[in-house]
PDB file of N, CA and C in Angstrom:
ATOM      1  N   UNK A   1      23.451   6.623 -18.256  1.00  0.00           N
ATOM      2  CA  UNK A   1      23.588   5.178 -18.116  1.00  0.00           C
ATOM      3  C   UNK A   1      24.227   4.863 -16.760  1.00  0.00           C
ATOM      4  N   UNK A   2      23.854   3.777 -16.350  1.00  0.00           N
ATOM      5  CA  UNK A   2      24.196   3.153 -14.660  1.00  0.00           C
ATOM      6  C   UNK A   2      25.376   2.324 -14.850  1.00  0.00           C
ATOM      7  N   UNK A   3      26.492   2.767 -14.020  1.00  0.00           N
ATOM      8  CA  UNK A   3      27.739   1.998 -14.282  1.00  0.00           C
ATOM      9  C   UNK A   3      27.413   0.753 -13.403  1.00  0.00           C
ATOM     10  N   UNK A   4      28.364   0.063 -13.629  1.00  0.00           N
ATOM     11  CA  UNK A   4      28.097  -1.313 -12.706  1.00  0.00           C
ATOM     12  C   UNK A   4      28.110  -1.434 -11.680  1.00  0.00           C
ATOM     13  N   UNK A   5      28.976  -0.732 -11.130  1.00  0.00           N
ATOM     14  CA  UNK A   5      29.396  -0.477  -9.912  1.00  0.00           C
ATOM     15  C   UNK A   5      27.913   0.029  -9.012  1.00  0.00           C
ATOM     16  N   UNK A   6      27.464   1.196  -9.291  1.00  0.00           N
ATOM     17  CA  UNK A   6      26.249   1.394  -9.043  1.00  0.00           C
ATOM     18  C   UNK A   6      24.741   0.274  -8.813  1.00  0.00           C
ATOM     19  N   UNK A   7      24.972  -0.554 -10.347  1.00  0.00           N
ATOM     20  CA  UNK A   7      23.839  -1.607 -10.012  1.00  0.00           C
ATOM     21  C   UNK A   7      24.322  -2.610  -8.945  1.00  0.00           C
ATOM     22  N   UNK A   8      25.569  -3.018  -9.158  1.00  0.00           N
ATOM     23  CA  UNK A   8      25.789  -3.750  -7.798  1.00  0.00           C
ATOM     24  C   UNK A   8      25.403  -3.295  -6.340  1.00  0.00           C
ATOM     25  N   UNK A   9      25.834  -2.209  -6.274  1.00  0.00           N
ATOM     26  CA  UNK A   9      25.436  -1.823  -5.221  1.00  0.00           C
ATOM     27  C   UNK A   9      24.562  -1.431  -4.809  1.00  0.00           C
ATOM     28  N   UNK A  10      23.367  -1.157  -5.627  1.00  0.00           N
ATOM     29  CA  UNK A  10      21.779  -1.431  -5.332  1.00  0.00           C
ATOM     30  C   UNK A  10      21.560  -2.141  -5.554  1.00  0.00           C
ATOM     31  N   UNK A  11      21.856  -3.871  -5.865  1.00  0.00           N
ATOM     32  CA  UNK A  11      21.263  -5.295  -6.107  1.00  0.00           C
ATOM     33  C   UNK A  11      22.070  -5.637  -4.480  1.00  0.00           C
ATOM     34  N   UNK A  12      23.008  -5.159  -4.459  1.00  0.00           N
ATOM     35  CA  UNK A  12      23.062  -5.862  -2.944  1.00  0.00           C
ATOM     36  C   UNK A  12      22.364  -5.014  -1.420  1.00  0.00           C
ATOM     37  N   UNK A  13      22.121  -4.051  -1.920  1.00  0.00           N
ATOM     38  CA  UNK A  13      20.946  -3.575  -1.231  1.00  0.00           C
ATOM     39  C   UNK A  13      19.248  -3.924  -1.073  1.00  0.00           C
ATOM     40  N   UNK A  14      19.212  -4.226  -2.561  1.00  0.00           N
ATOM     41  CA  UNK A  14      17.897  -5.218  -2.570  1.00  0.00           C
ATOM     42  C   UNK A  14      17.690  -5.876  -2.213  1.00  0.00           C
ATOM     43  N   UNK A  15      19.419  -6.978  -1.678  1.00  0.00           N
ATOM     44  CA  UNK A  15      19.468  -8.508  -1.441  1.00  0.00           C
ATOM     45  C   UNK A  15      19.100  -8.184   0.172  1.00  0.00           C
ATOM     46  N   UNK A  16      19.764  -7.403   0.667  1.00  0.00           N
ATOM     47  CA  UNK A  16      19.717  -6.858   2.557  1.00  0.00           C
ATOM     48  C   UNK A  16      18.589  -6.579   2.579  1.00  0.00           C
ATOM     49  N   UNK A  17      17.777  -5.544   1.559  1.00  0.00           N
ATOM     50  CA  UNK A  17      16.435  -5.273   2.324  1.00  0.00           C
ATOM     51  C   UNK A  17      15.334  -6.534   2.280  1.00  0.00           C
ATOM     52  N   UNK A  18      15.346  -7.484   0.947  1.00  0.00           N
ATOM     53  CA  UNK A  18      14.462  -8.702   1.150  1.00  0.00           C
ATOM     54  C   UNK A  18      15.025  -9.436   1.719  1.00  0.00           C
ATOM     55  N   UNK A  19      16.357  -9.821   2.929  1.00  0.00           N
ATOM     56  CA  UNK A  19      16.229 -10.463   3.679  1.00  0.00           C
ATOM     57  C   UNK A  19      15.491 -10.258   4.781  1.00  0.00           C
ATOM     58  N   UNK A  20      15.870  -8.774   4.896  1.00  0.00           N
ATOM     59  CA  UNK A  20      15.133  -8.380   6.110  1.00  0.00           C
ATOM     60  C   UNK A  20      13.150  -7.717   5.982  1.00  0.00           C
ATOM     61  N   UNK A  21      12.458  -8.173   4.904  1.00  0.00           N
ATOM     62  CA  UNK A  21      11.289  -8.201   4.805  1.00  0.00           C
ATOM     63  C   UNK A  21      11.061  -9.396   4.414  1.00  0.00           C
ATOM     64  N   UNK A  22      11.594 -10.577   4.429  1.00  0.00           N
ATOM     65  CA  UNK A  22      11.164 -11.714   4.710  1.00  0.00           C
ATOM     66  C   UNK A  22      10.845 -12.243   6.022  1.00  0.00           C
ATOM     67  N   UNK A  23      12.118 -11.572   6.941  1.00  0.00           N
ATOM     68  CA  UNK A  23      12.340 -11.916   8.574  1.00  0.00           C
ATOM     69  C   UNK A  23      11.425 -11.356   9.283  1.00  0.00           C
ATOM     70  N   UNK A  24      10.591 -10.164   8.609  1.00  0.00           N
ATOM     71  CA  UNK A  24       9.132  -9.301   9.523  1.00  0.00           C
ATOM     72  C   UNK A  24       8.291 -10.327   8.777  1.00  0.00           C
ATOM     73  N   UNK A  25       8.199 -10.745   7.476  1.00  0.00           N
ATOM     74  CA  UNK A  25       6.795 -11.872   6.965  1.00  0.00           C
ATOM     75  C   UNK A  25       6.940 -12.812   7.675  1.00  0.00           C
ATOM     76  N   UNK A  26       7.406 -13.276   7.835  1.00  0.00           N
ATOM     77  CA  UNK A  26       8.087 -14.759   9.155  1.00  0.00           C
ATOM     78  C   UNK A  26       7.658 -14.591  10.174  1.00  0.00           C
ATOM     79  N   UNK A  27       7.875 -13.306  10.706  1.00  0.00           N
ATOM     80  CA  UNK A  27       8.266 -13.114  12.235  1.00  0.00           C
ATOM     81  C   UNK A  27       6.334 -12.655  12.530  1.00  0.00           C
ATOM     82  N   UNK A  28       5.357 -11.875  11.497  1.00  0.00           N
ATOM     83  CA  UNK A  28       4.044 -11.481  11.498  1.00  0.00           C
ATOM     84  C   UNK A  28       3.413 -12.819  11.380  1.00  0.00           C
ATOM     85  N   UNK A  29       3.987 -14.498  10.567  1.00  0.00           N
ATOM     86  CA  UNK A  29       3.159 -15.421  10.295  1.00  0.00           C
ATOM     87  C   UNK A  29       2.970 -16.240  11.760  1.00  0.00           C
ATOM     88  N   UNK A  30       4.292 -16.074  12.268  1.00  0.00           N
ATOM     89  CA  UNK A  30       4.538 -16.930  13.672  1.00  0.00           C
ATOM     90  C   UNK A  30       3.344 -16.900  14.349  1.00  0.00           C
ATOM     91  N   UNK A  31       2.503 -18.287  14.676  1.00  0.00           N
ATOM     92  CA  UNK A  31       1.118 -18.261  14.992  1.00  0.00           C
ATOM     93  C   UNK A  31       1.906 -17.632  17.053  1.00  0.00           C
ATOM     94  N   UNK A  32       0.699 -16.943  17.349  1.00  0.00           N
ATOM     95  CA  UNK A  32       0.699 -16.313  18.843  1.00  0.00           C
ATOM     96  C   UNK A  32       0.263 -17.581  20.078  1.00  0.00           C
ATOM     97  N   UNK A  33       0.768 -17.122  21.133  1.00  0.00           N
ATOM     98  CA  UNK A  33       0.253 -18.182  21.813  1.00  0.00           C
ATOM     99  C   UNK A  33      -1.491 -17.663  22.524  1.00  0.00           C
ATOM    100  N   UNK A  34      -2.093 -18.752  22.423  1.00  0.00           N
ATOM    101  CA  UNK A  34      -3.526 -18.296  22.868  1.00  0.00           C
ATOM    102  C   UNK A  34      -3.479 -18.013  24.050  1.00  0.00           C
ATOM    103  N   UNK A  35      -4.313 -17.015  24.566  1.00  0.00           N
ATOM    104  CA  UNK A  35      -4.380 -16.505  25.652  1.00  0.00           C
ATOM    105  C   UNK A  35      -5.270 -17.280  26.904  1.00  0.00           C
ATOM    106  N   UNK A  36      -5.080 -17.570  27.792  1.00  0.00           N
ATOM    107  CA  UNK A  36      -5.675 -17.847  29.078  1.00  0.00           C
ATOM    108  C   UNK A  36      -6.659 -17.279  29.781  1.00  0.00           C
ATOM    109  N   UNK A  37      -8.085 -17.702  29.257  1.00  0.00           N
ATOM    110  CA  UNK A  37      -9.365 -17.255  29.731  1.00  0.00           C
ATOM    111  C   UNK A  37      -8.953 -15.305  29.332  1.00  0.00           C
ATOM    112  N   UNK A  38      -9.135 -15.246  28.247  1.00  0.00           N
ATOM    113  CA  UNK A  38      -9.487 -13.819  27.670  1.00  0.00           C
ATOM    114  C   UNK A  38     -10.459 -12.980  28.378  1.00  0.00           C
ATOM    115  N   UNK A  39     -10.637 -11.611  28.341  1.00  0.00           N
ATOM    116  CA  UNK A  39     -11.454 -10.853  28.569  1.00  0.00           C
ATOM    117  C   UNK A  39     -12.383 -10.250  27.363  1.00  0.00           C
ATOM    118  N   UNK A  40     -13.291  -9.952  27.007  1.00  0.00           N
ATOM    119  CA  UNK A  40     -13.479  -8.800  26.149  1.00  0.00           C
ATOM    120  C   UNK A  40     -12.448  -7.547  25.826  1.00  0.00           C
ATOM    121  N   UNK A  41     -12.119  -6.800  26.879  1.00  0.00           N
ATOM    122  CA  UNK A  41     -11.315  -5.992  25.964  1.00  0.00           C
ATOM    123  C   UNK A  41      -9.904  -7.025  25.102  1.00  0.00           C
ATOM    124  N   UNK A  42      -9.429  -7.794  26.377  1.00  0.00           N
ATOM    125  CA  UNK A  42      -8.462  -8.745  25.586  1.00  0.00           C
ATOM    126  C   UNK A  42      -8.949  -9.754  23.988  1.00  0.00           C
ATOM    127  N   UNK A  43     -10.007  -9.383  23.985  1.00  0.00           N
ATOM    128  CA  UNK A  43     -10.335  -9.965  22.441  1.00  0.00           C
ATOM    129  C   UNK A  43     -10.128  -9.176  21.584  1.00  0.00           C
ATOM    130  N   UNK A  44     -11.290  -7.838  22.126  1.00  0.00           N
ATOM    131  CA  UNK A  44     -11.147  -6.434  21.294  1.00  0.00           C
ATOM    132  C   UNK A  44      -9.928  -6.176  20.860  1.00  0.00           C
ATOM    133  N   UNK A  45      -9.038  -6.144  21.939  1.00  0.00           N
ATOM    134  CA  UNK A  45      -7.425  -5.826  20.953  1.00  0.00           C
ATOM    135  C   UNK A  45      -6.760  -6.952  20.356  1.00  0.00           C
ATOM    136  N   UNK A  46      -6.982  -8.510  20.507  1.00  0.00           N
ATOM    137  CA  UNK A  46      -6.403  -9.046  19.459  1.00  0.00           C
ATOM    138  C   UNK A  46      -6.776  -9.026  18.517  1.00  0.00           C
ATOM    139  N   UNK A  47      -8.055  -8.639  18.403  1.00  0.00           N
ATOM    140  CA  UNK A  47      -8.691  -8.077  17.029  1.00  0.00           C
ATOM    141  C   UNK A  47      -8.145  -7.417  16.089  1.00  0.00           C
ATOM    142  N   UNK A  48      -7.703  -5.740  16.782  1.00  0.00           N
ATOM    143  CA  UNK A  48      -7.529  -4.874  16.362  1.00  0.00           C
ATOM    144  C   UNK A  48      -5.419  -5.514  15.448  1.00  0.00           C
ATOM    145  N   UNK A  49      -5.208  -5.777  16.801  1.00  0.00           N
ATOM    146  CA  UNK A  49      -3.756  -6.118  16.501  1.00  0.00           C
ATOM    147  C   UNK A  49      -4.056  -6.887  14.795  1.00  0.00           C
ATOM    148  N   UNK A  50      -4.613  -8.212  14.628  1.00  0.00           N
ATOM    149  CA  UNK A  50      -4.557  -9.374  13.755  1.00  0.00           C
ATOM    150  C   UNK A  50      -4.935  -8.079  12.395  1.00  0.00           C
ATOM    151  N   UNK A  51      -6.118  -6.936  12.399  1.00  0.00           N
ATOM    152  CA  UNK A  51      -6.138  -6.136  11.569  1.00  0.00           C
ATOM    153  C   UNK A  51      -4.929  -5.838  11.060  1.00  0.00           C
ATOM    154  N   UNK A  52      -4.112  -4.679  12.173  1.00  0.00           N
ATOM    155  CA  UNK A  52      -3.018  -4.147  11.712  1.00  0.00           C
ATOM    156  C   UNK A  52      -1.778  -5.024  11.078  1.00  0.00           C
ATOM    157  N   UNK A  53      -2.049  -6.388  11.945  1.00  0.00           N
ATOM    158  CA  UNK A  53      -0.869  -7.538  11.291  1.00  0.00           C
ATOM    159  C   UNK A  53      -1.088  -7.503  10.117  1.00  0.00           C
ATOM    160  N   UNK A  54      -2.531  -7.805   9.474  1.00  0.00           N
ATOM    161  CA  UNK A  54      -2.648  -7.974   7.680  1.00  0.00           C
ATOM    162  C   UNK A  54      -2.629  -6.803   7.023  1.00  0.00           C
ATOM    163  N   UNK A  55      -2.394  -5.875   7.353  1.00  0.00           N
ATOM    164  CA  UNK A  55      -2.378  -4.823   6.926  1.00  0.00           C
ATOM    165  C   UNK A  55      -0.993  -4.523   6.742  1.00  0.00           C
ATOM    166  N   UNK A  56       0.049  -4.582   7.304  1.00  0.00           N
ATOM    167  CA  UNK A  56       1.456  -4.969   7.648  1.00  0.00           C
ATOM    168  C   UNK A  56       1.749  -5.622   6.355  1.00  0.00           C
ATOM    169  N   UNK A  57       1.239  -6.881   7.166  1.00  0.00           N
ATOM    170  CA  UNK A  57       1.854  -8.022   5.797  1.00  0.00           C
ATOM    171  C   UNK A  57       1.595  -7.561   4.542  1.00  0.00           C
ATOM    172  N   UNK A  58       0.231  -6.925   4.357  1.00  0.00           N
ATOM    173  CA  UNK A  58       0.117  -6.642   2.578  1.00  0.00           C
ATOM    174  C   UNK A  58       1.580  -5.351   2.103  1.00  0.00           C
ATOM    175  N   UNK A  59       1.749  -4.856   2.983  1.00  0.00           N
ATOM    176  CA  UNK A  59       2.344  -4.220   2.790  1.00  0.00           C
ATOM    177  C   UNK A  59       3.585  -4.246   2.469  1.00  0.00           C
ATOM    178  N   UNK A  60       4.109  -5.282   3.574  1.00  0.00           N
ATOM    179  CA  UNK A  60       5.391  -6.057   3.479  1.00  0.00           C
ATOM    180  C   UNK A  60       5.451  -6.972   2.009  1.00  0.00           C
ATOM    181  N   UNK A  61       4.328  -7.731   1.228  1.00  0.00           N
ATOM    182  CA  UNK A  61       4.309  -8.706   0.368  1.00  0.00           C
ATOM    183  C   UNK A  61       4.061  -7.494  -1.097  1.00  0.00           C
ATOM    184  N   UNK A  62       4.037  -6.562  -0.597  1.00  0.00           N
ATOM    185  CA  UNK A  62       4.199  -5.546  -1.959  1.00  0.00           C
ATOM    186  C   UNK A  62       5.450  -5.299  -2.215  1.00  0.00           C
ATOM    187  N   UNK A  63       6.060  -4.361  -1.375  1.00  0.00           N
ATOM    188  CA  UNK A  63       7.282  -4.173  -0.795  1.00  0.00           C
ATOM    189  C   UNK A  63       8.571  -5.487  -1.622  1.00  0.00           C
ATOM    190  N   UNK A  64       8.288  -6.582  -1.193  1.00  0.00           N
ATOM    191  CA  UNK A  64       9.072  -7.660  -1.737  1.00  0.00           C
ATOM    192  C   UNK A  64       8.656  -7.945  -3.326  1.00  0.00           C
ATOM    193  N   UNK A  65       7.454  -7.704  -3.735  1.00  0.00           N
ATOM    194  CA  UNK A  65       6.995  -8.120  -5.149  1.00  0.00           C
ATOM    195  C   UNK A  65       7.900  -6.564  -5.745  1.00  0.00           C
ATOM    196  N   UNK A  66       7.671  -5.674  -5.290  1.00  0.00           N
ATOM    197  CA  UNK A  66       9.107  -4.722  -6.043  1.00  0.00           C
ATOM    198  C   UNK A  66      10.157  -5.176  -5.662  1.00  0.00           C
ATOM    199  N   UNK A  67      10.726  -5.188  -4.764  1.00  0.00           N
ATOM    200  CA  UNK A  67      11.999  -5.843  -4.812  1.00  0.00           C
ATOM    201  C   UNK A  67      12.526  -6.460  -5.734  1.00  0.00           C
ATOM    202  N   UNK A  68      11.932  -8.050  -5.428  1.00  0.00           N
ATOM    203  CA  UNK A  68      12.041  -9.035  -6.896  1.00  0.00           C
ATOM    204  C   UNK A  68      12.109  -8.945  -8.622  1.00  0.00           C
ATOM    205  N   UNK A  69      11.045  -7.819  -8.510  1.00  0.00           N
ATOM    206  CA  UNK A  69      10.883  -7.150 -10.128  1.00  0.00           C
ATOM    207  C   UNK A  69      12.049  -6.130 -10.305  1.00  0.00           C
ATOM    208  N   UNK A  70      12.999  -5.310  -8.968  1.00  0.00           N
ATOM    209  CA  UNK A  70      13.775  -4.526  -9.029  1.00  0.00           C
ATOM    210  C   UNK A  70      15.360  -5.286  -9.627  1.00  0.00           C
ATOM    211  N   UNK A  71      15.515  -6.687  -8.736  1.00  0.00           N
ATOM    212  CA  UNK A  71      16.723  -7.803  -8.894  1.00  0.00           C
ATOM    213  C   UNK A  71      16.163  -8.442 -10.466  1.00  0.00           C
ATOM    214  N   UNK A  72      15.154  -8.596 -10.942  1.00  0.00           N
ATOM    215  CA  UNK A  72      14.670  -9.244 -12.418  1.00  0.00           C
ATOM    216  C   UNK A  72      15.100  -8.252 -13.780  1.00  0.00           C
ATOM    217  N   UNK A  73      14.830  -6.960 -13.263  1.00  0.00           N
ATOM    218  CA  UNK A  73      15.671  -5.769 -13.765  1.00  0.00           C
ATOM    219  C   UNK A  73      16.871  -5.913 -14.540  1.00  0.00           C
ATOM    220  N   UNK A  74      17.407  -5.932 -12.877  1.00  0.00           N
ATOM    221  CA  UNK A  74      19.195  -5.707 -12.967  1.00  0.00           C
ATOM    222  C   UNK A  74      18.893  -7.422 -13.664  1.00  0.00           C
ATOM    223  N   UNK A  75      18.887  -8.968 -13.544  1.00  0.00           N
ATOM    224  CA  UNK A  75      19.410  -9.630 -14.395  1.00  0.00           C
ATOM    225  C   UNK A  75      19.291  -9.373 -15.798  1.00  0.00           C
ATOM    226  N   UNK A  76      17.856  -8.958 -16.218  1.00  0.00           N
ATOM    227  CA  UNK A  76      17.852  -8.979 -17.790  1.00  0.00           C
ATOM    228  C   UNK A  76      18.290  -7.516 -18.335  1.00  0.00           C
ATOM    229  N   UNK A  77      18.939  -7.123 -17.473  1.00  0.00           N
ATOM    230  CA  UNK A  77      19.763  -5.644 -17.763  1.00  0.00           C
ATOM    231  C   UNK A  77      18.841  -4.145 -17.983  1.00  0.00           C
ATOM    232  N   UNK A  78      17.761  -4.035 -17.408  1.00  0.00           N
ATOM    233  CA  UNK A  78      17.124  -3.001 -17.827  1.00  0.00           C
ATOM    234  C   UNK A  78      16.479  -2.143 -16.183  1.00  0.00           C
ATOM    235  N   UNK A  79      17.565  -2.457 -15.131  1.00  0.00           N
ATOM    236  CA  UNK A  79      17.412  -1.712 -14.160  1.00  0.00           C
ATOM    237  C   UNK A  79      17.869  -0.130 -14.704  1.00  0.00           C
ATOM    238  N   UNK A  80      17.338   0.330 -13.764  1.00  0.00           N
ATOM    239  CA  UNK A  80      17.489   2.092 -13.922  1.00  0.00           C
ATOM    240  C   UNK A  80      16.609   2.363 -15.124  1.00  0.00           C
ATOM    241  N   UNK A  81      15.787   1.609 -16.054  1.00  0.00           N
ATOM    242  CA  UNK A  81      15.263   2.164 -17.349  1.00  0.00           C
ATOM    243  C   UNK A  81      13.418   2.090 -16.731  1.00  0.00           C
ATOM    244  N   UNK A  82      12.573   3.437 -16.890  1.00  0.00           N
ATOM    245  CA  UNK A  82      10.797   3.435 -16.453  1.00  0.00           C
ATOM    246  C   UNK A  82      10.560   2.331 -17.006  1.00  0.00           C
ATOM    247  N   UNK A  83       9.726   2.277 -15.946  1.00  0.00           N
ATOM    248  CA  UNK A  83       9.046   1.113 -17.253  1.00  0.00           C
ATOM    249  C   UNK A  83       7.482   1.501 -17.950  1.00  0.00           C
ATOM    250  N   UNK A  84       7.247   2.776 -17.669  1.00  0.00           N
ATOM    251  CA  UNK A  84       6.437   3.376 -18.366  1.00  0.00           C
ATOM    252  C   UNK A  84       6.758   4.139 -20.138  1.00  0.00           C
ATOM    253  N   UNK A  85       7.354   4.614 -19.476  1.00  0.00           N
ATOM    254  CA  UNK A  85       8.043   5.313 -20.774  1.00  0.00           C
ATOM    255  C   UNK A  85       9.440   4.808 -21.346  1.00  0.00           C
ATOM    256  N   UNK A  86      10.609   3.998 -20.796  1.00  0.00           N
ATOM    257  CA  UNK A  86      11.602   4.191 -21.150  1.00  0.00           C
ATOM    258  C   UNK A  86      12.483   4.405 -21.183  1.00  0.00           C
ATOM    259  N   UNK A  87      12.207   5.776 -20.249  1.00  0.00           N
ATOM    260  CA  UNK A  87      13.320   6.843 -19.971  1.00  0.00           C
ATOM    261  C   UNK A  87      13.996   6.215 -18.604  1.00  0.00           C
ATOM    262  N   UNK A  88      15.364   6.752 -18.585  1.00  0.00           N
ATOM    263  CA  UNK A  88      16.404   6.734 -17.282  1.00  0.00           C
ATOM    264  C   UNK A  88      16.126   7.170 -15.821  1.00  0.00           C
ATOM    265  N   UNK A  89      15.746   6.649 -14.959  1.00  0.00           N
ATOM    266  CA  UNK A  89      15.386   6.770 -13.767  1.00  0.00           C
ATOM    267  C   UNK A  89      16.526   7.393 -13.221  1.00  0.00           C
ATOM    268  N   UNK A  90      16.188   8.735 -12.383  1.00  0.00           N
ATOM    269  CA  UNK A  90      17.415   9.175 -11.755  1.00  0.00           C
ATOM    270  C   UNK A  90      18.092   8.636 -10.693  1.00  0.00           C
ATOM    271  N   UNK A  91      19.540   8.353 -10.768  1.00  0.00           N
ATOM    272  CA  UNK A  91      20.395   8.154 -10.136  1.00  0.00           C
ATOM    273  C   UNK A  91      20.042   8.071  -8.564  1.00  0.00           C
ATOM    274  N   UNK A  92      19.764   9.822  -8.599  1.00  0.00           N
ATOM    275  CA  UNK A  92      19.424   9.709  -7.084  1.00  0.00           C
ATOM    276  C   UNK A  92      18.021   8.952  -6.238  1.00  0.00           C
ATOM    277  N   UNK A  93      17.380   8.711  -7.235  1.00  0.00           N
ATOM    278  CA  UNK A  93      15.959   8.203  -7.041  1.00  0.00           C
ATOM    279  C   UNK A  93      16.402   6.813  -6.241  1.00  0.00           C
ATOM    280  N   UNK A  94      16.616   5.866  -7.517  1.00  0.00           N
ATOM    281  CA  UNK A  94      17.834   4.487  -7.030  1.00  0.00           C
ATOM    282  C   UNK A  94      18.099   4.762  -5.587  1.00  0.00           C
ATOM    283  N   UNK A  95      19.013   5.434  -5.892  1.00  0.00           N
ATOM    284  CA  UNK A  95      19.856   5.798  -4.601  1.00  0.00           C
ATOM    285  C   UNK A  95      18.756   5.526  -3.021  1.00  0.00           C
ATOM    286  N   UNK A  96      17.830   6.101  -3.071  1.00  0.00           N
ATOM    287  CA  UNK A  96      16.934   6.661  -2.227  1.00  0.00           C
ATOM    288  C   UNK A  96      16.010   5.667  -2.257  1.00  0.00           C
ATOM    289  N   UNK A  97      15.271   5.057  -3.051  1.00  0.00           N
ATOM    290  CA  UNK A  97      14.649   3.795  -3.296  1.00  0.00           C
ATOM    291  C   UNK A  97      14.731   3.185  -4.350  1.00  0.00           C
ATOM    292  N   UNK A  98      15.756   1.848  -3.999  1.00  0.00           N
ATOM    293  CA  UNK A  98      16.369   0.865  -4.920  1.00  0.00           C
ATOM    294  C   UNK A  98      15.449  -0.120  -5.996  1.00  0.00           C
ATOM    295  N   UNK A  99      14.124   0.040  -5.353  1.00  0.00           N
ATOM    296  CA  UNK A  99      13.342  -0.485  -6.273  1.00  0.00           C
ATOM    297  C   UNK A  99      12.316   0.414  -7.165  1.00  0.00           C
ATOM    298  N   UNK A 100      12.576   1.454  -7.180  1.00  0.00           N
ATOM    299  CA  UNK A 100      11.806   2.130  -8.300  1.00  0.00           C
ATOM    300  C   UNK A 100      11.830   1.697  -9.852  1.00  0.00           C
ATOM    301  N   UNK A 101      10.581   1.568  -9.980  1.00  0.00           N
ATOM    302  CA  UNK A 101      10.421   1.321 -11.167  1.00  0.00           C
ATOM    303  C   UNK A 101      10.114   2.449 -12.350  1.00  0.00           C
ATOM    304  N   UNK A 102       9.899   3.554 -12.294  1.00  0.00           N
ATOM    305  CA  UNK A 102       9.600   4.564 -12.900  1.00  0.00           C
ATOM    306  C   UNK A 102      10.015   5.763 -12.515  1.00  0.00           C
ATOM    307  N   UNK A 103      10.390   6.909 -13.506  1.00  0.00           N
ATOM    308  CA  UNK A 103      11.059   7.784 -13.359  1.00  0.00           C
ATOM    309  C   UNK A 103       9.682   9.020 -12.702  1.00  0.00           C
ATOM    310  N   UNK A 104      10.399  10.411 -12.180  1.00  0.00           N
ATOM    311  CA  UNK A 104       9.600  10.807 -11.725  1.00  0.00           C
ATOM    312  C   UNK A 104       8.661  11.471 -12.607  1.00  0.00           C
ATOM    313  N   UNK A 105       8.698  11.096 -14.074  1.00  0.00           N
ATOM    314  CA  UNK A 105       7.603  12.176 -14.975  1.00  0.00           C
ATOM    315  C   UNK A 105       6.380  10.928 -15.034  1.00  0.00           C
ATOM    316  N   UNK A 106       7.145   9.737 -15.327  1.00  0.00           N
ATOM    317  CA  UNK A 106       5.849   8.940 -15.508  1.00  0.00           C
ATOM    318  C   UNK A 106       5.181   8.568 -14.382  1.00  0.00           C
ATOM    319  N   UNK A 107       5.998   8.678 -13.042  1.00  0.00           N
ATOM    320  CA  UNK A 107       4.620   9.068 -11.732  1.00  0.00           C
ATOM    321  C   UNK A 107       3.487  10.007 -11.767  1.00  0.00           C
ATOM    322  N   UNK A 108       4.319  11.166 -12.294  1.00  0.00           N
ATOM    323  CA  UNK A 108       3.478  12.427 -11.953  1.00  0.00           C
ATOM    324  C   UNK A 108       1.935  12.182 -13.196  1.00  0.00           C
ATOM    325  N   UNK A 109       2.149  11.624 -13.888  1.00  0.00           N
ATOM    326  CA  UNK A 109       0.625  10.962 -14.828  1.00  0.00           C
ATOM    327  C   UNK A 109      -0.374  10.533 -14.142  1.00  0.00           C
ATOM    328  N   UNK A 110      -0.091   9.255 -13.530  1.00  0.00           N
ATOM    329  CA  UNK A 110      -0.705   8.826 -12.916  1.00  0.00           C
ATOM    330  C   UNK A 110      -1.920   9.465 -11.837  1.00  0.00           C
TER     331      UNK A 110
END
């Protein structure tokens, strides 16, 4: 069982890391300034860039949808518990990534 002390201190780690993956979703939405008579390759790579941006962002908007489900946890009291099976998520797991939702047996199923 997770003493309190512990969930606090991975809920306020949750709280630091979704501030700071809100501030990259923000900072990826910020429209760019248009460029001044472009080239072809200068298209080609804003291309490529606007790819990797959404690719980013999905990543970033996953990232925060655990988060949120990690802090929804800890309120209705069932952080640290899989949510596959049940069982107690290890300590060190937490530790290492605060939003895990599942312990490492019910990964290894999958």
């Amino acid at each position: 069982m997770l003493d309190a002390a512990f969930i606090q201190q991975m809920k306020t780690r949750l709280l630091e890391e979704k501030a700071e993956v809100e501030k990259k979703l923000t900072e990826l939405n910020t429209p760019e300034k248009p460029m001044d008579n472009p080239d072809d390759d200068d298209l080609a790579n804003d291309a490529t860039e606007d790819i990797i941006e959404e690719s980013t962002r999905v990543a970033y908007r996953g990232l925060l949808a655990r988060i949120d489900a990690a802090l929804s946890r800890i309120a209705d009291d069932t952080y640290g518990i899989c949510v596959k099976d049940g069982r107690e998520i290890p300590r060190e797991k937490l530790a290492q990534e605060p939003w895990a939702e599942r312990c490492c047996g019910a990964e290894k199923e999958e």
